[in-house]
Protein backbone atom coordinates (compact mmCIF):
# COMPACT_ATOMS: atom_id res chain seq x y z
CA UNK A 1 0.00 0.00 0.00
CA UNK A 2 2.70 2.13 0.80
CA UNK A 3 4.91 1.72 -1.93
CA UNK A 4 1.28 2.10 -4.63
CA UNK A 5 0.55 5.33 -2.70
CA UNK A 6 4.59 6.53 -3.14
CA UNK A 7 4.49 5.47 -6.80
CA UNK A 8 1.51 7.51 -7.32
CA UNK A 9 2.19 10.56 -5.44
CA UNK A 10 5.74 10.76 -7.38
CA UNK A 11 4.66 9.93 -10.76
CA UNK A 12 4.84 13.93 -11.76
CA UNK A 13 8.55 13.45 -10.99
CA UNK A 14 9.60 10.30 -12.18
CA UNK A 15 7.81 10.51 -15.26
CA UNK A 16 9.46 13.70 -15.69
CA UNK A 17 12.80 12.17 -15.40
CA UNK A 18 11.71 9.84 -17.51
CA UNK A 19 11.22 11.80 -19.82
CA UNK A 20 14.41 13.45 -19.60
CA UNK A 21 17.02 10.23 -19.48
CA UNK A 22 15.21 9.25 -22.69
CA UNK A 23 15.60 12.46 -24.30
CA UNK A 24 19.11 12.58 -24.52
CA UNK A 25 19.77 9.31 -26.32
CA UNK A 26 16.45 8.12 -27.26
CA UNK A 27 17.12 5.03 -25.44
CA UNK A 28 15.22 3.02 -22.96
CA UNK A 29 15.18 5.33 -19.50
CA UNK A 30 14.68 2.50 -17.48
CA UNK A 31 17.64 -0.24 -16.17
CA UNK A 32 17.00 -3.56 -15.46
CA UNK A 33 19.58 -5.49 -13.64
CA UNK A 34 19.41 -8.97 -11.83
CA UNK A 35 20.41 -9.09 -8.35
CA UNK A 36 20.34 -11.36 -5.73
CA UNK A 37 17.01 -11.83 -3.76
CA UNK A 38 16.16 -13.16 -0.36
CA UNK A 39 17.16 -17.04 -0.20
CA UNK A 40 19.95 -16.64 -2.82
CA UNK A 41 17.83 -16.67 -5.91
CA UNK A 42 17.56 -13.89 -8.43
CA UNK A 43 15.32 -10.60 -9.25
CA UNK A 44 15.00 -8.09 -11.88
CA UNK A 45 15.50 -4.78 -10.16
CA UNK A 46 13.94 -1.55 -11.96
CA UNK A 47 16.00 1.28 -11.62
CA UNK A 48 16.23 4.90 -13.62
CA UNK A 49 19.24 4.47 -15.85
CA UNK A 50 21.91 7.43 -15.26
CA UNK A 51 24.71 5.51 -17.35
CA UNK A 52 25.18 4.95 -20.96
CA UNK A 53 23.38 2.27 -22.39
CA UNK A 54 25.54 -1.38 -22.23
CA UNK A 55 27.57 0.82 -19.48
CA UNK A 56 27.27 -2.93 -17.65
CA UNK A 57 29.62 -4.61 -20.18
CA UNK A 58 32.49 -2.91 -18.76
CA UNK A 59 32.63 -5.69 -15.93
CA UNK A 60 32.88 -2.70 -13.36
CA UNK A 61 30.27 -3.45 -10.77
CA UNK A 62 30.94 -0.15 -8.74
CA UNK A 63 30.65 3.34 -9.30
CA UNK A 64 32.32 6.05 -8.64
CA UNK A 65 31.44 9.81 -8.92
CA UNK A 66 33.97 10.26 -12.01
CA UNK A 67 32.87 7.20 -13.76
CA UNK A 68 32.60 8.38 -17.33
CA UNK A 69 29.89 6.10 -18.19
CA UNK A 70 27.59 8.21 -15.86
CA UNK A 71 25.07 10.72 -18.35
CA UNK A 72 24.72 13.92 -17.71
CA UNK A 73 21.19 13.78 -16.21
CA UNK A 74 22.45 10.72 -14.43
CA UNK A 75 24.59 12.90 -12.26
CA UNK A 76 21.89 14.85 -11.15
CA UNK A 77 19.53 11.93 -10.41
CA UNK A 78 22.09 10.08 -8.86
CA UNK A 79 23.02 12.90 -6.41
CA UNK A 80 19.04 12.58 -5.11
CA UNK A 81 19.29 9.10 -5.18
CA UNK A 82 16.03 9.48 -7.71
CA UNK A 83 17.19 6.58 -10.10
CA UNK A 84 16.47 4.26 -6.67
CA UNK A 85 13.04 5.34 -6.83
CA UNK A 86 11.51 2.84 -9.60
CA UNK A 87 12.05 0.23 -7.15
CA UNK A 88 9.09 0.92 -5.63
CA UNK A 89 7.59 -0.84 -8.22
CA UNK A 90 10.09 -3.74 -7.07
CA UNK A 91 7.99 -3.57 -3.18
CA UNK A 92 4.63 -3.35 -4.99
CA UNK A 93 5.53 -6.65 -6.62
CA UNK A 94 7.54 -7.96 -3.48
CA UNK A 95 10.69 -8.41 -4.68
CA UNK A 96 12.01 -5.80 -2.25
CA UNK A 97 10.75 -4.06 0.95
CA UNK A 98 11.27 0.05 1.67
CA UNK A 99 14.18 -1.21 4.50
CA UNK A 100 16.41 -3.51 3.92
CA UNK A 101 19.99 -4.34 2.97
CA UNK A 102 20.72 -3.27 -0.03
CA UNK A 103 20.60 -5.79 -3.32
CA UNK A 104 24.07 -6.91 -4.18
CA UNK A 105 25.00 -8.45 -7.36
CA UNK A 106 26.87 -11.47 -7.57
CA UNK A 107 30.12 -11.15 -9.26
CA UNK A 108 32.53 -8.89 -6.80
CA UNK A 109 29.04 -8.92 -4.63
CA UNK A 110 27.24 -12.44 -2.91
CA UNK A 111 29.93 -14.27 -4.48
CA UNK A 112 32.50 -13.41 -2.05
CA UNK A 113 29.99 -12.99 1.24
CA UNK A 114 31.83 -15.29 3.87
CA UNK A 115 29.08 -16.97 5.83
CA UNK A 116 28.62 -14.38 8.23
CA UNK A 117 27.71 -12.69 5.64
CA UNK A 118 25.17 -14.63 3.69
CA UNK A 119 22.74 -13.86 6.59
CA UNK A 120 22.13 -10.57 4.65
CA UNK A 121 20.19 -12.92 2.09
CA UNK A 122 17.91 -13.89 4.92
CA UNK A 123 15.63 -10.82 4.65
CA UNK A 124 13.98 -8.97 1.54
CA UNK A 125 16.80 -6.27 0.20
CA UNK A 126 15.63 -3.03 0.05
CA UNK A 127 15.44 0.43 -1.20
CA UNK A 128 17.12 1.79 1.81
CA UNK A 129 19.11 0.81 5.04
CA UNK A 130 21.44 2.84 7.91
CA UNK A 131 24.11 2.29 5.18
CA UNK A 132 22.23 3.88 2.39
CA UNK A 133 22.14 6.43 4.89
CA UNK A 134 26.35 6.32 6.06
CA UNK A 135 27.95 5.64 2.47
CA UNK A 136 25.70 8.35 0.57
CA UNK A 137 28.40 9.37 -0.63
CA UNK A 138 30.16 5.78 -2.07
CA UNK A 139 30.93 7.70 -5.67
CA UNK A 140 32.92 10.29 -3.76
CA UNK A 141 34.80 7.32 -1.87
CA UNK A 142 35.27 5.41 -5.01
CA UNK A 143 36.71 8.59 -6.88
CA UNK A 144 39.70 8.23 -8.57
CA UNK A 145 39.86 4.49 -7.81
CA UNK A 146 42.02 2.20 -10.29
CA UNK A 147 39.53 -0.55 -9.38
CA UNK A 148 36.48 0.67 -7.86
CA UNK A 149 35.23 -2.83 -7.17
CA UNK A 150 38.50 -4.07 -5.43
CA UNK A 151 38.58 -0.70 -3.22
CA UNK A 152 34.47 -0.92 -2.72
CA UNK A 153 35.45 -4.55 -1.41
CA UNK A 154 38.27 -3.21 1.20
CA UNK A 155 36.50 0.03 2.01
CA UNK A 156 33.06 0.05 2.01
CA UNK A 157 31.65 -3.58 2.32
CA UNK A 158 33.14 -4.47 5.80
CA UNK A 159 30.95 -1.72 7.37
CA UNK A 160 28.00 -2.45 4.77
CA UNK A 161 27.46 -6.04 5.68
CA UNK A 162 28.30 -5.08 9.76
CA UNK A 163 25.10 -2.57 9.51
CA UNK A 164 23.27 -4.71 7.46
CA UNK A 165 23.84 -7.83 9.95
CA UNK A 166 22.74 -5.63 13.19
CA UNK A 167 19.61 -4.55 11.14
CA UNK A 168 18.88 -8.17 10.53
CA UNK A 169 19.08 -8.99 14.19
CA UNK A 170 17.43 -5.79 15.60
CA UNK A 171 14.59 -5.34 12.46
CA UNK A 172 11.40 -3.91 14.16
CA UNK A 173 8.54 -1.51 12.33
CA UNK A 174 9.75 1.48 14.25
CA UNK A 175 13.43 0.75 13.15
CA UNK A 176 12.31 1.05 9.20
CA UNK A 177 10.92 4.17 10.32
CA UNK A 178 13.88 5.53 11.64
CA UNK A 179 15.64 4.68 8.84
CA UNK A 180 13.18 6.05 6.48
CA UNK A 181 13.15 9.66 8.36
CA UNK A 182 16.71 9.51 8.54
CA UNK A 183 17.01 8.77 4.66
CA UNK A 184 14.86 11.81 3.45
CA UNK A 185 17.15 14.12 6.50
CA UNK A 186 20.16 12.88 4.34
CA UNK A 187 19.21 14.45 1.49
CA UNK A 188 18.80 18.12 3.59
CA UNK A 189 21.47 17.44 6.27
CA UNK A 190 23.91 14.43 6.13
CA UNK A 191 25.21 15.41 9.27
CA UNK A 192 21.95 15.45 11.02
CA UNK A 193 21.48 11.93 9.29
CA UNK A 194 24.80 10.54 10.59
CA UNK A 195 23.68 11.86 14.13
CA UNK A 196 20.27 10.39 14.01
CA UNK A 197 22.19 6.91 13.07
CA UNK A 198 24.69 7.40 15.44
CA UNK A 199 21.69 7.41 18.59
CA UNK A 200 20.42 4.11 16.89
CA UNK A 201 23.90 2.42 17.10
CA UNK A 202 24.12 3.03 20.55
CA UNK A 203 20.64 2.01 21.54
CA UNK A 204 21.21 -1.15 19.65
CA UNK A 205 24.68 -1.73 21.25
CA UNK A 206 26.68 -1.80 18.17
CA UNK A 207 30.61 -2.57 18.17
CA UNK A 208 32.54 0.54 19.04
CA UNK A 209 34.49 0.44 16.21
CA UNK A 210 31.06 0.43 13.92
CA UNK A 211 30.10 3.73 15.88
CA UNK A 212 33.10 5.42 15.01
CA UNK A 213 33.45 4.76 11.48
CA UNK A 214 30.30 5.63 11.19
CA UNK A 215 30.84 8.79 11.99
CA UNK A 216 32.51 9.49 8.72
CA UNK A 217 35.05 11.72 10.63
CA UNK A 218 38.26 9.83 9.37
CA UNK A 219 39.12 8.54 5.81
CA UNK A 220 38.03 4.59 5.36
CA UNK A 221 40.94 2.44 5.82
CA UNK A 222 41.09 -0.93 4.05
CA UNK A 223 39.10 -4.03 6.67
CA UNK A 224 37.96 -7.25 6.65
CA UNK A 225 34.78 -7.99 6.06
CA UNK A 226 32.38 -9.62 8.72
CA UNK A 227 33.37 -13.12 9.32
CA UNK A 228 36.94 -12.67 7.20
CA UNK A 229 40.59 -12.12 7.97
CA UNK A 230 43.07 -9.34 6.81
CA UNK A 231 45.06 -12.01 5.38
CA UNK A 232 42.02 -13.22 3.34
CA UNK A 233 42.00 -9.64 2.40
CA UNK A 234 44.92 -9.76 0.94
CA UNK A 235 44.50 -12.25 -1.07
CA UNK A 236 42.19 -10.97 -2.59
CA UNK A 237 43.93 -7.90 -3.47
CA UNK A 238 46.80 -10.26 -5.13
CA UNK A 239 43.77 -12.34 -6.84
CA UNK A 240 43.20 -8.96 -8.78
């Protein structure tokens, strides 16, 4: 209901959009990837495109803010997150849910989870989550990157899965909204956002270390992920 009343409401704006992405090659302005669903098997996921048509053939999974495969409207939608917004359509159909980890593909995504990990399959992705919220800004991080997915990997997926894994174990109705209010602050104020998901981490008694990375005060050093070693890390930095 909610996600038929959002999709309605918003249509003025993503039709608009629409309109636009598909004005400036006269290509399709929708993109359908697979990702991985709850349990491990696949979904289509309908998302705004703000690359270049066949940008996926690259084999780059990540994205940074310089990739040149981003159009120019797909800047601007990407920057207010409005490409995520055709996943609504994904809820209505209940492939996703409004909160939830984010869908991960599977090459440089599920296929390296270590077990620990794989518990993030265990619920419905969705469109948003307290790291949708923390790593906003994951083109920024990526910029400049050599291999966005191998630095994505070292940088940005140990604290991912770690917030995705607490909101597995802590999910509640008043939790999604949190996350919801917190997600629409971002866009105003993403230091009011990291507050508001700062007072959550500490009511939920997460790790100290999550807390303070979280805080986005300090460059991202490279981690393990949840469940993994550095020297597993490693190895996979030799692997590429």
């Amino acid at each position: 209901m909610v996600s038929a009343l959002a999709l309605l409401t918003l249509s003025p704006l993503w039709g608009t959009i629409a309109v636009l992405v598909w004005w400036q090659d006269g290509r399709s302005p929708f993109y359908t990837p697979r990702r991985v669903a709850r349990g491990g098997g696949d979904f289509v996921m309908i998302k705004m495109r703000s690359m270049v048509v066949g940008a996926e053939k690259s084999g780059v999974s990540s994205t940074a803010s310089d990739d040149t495969r981003i159009t120019p409207v797909g800047r601007f939608i990407r920057r207010y997150k409005i490409d995520e917004l055709m996943q609504l359509w994904n809820v209505l159909k209940g492939d996703m849910s409004i909160v939830g980890p984010r869908p991960n593909v599977r090459a440089w995504g599920v296929d390296l989870y270590t077990e620990e990990e794989k518990c993030l399959l265990s619920v419905q992705p969705g469109i948003t989550d307290l790291s949708s919220i923390v790593f906003s800004d994951e083109g920024d991080i990526l910029m400049g990157s050599a291999n966005p997915d191998l630095d994505y990997n070292r940088l940005i997926r140990p604290w991912k899965s770690r917030l995705g894994l607490l909101y597995v174990d802590h999910q509640s109705l008043w939790l999604d909204l949190e996350i919801i209010w917190l997600t629409l602050v971002a866009v105003v104020s993403k230091a009011r956002a990291l507050a508001g998901v700062q007072r959550i981490l500490e009511r939920l008694n997460a790790a100290a270390e999550l807390r303070r990375v979280c805080l986005r005060a300090a460059p991202l050093q490279p981690s393990p992920p949840p469940g993994d070693t550095q020297p597993a890390m490693s190895a996979l930095g030799r692997a590429n």
